[in-house]
C-alpha atoms as a PDB file:
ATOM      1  CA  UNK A   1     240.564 135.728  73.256  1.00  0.00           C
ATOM      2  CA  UNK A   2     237.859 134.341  70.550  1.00  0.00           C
ATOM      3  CA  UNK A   3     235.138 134.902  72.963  1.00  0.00           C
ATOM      4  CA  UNK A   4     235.970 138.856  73.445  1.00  0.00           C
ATOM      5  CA  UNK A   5     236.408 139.063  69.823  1.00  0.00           C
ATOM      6  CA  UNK A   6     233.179 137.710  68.812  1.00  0.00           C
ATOM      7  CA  UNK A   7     232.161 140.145  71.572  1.00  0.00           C
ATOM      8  CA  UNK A   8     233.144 143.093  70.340  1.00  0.00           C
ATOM      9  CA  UNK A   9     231.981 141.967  66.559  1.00  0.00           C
ATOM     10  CA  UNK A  10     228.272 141.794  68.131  1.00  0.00           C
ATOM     11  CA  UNK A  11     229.008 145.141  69.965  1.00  0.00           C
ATOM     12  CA  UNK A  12     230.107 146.793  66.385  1.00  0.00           C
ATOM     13  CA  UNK A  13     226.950 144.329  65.321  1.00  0.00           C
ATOM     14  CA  UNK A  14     224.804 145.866  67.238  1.00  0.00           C
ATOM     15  CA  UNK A  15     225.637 149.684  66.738  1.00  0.00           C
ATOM     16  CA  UNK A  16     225.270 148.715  62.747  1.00  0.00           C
ATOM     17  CA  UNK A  17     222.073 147.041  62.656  1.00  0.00           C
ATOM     18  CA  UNK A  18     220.631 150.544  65.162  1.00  0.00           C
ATOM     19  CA  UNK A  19     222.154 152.551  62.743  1.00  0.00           C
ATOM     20  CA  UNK A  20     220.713 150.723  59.560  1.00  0.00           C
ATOM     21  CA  UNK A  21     217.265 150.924  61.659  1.00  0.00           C
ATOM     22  CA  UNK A  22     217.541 154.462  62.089  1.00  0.00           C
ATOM     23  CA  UNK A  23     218.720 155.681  58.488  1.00  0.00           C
ATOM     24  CA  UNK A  24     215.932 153.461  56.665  1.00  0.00           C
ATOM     25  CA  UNK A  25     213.324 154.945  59.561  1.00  0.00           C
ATOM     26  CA  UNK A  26     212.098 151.591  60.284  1.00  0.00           C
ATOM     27  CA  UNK A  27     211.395 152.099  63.474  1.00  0.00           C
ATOM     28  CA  UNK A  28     212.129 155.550  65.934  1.00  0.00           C
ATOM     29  CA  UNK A  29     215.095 154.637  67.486  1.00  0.00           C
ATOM     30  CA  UNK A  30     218.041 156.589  69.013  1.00  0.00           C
ATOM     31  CA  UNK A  31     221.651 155.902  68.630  1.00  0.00           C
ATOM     32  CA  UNK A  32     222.316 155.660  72.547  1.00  0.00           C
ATOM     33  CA  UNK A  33     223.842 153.069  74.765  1.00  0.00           C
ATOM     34  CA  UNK A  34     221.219 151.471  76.105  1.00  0.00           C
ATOM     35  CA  UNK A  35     219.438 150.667  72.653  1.00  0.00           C
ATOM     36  CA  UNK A  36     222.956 149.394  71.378  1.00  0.00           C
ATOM     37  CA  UNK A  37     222.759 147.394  74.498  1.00  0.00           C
ATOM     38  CA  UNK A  38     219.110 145.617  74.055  1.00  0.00           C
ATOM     39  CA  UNK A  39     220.032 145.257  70.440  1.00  0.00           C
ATOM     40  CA  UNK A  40     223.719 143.543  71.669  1.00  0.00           C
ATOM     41  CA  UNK A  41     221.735 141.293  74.063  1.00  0.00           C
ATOM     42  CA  UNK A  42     219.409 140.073  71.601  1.00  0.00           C
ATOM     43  CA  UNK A  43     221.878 139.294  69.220  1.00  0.00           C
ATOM     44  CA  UNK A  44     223.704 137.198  71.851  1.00  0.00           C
ATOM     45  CA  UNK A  45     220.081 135.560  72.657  1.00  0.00           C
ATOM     46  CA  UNK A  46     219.688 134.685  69.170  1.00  0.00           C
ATOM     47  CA  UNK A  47     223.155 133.440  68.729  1.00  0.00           C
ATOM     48  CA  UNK A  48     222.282 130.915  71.722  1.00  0.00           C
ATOM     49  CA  UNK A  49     218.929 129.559  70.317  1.00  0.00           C
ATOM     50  CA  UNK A  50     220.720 129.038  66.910  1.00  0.00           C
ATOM     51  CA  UNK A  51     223.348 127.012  68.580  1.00  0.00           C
ATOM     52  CA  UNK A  52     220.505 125.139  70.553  1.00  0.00           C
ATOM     53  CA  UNK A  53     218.416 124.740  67.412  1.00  0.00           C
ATOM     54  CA  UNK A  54     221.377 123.014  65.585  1.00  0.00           C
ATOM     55  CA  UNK A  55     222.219 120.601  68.544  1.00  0.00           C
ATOM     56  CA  UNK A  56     218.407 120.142  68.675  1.00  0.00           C
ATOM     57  CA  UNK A  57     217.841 119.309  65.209  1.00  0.00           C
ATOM     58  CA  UNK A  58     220.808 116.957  64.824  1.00  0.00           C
ATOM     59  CA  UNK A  59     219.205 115.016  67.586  1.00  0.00           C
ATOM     60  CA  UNK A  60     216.050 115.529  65.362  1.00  0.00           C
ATOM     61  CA  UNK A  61     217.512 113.840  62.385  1.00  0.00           C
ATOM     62  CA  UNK A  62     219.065 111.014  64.219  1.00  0.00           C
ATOM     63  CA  UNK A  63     216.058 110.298  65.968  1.00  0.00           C
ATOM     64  CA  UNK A  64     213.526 110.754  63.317  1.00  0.00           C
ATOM     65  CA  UNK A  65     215.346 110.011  59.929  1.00  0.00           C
ATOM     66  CA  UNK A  66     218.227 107.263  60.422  1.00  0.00           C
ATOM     67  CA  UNK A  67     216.869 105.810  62.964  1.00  0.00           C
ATOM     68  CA  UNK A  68     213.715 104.712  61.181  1.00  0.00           C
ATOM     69  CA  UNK A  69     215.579 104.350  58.290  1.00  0.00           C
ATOM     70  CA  UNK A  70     218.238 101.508  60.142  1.00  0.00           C
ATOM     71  CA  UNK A  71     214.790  99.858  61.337  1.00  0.00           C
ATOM     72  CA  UNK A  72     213.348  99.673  57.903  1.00  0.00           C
ATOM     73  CA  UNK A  73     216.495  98.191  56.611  1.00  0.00           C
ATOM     74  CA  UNK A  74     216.499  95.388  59.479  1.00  0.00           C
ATOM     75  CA  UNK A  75     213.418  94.393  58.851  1.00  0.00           C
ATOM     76  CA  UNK A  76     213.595  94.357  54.812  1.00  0.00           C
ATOM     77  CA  UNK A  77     216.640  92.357  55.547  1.00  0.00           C
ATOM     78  CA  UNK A  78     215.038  90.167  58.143  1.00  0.00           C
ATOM     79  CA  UNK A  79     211.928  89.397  55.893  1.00  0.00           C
ATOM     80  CA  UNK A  80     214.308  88.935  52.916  1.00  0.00           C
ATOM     81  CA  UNK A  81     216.611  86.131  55.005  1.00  0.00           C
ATOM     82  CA  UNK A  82     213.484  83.959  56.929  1.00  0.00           C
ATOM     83  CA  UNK A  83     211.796  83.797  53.614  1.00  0.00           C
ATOM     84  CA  UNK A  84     208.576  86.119  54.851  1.00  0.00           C
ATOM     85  CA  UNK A  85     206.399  88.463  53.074  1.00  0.00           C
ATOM     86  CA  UNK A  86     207.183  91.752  53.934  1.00  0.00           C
ATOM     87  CA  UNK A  87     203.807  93.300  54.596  1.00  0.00           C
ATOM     88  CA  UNK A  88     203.929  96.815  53.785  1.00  0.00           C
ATOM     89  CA  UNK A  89     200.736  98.032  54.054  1.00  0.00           C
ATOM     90  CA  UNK A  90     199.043  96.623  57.442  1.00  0.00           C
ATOM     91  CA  UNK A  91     198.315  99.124  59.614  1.00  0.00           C
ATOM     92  CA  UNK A  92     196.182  96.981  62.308  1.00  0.00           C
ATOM     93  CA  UNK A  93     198.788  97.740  64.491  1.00  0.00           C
ATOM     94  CA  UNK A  94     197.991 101.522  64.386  1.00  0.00           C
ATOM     95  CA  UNK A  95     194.038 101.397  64.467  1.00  0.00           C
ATOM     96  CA  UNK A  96     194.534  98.939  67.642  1.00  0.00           C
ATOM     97  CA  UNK A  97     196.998 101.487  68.728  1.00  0.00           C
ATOM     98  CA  UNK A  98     194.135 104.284  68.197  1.00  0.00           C
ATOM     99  CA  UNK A  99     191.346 102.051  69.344  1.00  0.00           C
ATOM    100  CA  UNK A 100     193.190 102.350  72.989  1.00  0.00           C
ATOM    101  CA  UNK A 101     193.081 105.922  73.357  1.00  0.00           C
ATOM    102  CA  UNK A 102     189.209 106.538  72.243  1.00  0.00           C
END
């Protein structure tokens, strides 16, 4: 039932936003049924890459941002508890790294 409800809100959606188009003359478009129809679909294509997006960029943030971030904080902690100097700023480990691919 909440599926053929948000249905029918894109449907009433879509005859809006054709309407809107139409009365500011932003592009020449007829009321009909089939441009209601591409304007219906697109709305349900866009509704499906925002729900992909979101999942996507969760993953995103996990990956990118707390995962780094729970790395960082084991090795502060690590260097802190053995006593070593946490070396912040050596990046031989990246020109080596870049040194491989040229």
């Amino acid at each position: 039932m909440k599926y053929i409800l948000q249905l029918i809100l894109y449907a009433v959606l879509a005859v809006i936003i054709v309407v809107l188009i139409q009365y500011y003359e932003l592009y020449p478009i007829e009321l009909n049924a089939l441009n209601v129809l591409y304007v219906f679909i697109a709305l349900l294509v866009l509704r499906l890459l925002f729900y992909i997006f979101t999942k996507v960029f969760k993953l995103f943030v996990f990956l990118f941002v707390f995962l780094p971030l729970v790395g960082l904080l084991v090795y502060v902690g690590y260097m802190y508890f053995t006593g070593q100097e946490i070396n912040w700023l050596n990046l031989d480990w990246l020109y080596s790294g870049i040194r491989f691919f040229l």
